[in-house]
Protein backbone atom coordinates (compact mmCIF):
# COMPACT_ATOMS: atom_id res chain seq x y z
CA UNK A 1 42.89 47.32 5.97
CA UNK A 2 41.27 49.29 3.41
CA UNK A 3 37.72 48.94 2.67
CA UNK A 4 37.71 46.81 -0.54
CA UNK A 5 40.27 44.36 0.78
CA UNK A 6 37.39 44.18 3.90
CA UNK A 7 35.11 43.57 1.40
CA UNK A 8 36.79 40.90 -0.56
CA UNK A 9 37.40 39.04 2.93
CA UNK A 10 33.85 39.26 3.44
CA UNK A 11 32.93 37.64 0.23
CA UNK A 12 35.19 34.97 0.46
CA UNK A 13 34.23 34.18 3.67
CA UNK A 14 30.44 33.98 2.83
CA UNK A 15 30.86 32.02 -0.42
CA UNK A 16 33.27 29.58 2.07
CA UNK A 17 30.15 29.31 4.59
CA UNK A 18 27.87 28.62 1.65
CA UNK A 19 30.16 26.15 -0.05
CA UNK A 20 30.48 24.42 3.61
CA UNK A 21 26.77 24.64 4.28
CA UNK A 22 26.38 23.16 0.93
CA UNK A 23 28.63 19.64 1.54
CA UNK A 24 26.98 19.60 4.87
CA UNK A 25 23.90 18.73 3.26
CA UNK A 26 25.45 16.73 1.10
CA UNK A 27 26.83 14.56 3.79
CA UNK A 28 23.57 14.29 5.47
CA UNK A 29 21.95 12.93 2.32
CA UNK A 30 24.74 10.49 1.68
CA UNK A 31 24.64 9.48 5.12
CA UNK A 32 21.11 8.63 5.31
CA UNK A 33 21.60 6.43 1.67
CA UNK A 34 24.17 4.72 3.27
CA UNK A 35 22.30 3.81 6.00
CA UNK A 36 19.29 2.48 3.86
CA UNK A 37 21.63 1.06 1.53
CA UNK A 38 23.26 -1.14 4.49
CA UNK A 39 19.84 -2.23 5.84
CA UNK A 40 19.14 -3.40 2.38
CA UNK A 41 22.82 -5.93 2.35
CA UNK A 42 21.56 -6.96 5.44
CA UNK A 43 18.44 -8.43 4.51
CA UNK A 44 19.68 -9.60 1.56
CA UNK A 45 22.19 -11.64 3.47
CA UNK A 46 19.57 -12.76 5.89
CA UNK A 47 17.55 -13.81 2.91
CA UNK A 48 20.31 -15.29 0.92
CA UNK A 49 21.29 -17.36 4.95
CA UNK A 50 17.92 -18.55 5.25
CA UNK A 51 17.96 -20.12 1.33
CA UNK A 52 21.03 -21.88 1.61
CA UNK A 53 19.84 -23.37 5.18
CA UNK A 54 16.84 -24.78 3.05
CA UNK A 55 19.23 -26.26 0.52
CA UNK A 56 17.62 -24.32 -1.89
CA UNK A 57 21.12 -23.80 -3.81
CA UNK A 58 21.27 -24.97 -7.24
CA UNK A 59 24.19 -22.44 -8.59
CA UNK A 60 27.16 -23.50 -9.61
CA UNK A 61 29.96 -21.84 -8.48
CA UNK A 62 33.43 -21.67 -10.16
CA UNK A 63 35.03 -25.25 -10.38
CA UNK A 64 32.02 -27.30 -8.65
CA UNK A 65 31.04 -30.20 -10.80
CA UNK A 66 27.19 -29.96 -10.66
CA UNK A 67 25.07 -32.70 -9.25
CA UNK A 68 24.31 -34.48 -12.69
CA UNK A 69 28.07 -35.97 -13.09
């Protein structure tokens, strides 16, 4: 190989290790907001459980007739 095509190899293969470096962190991140993000459904569903086992409801929901009929 001559020396420039080395050279080009070289610099393609550090911009790849950057570039791969790069979405690593990116996954990282995304993986720890999906992880928050998931705790946060949870307790919303745990809150939104605990409501309707109070009979707290009240919404009407597509073709419910509401309480007043």
């Amino acid at each position: 190989m001559t020396d420039m095509r080395l050279q080009a190899l070289e610099e393609k293969t550090a911009e790849l290790l950057k570039t791969t470096e790069e979405l690593s962190d990116v996954i990282a991140r995304q993986e720890r907001e999906i992880a928050v993000l998931t705790h946060r459904v949870q307790m919303l569903m745990q809150r939104e459980g605990e409501r309707e086992a109070q009979g707290g409801g009240g919404v009407v929901l597509g073709d419910e007739r509401p309480p007043h009929y």
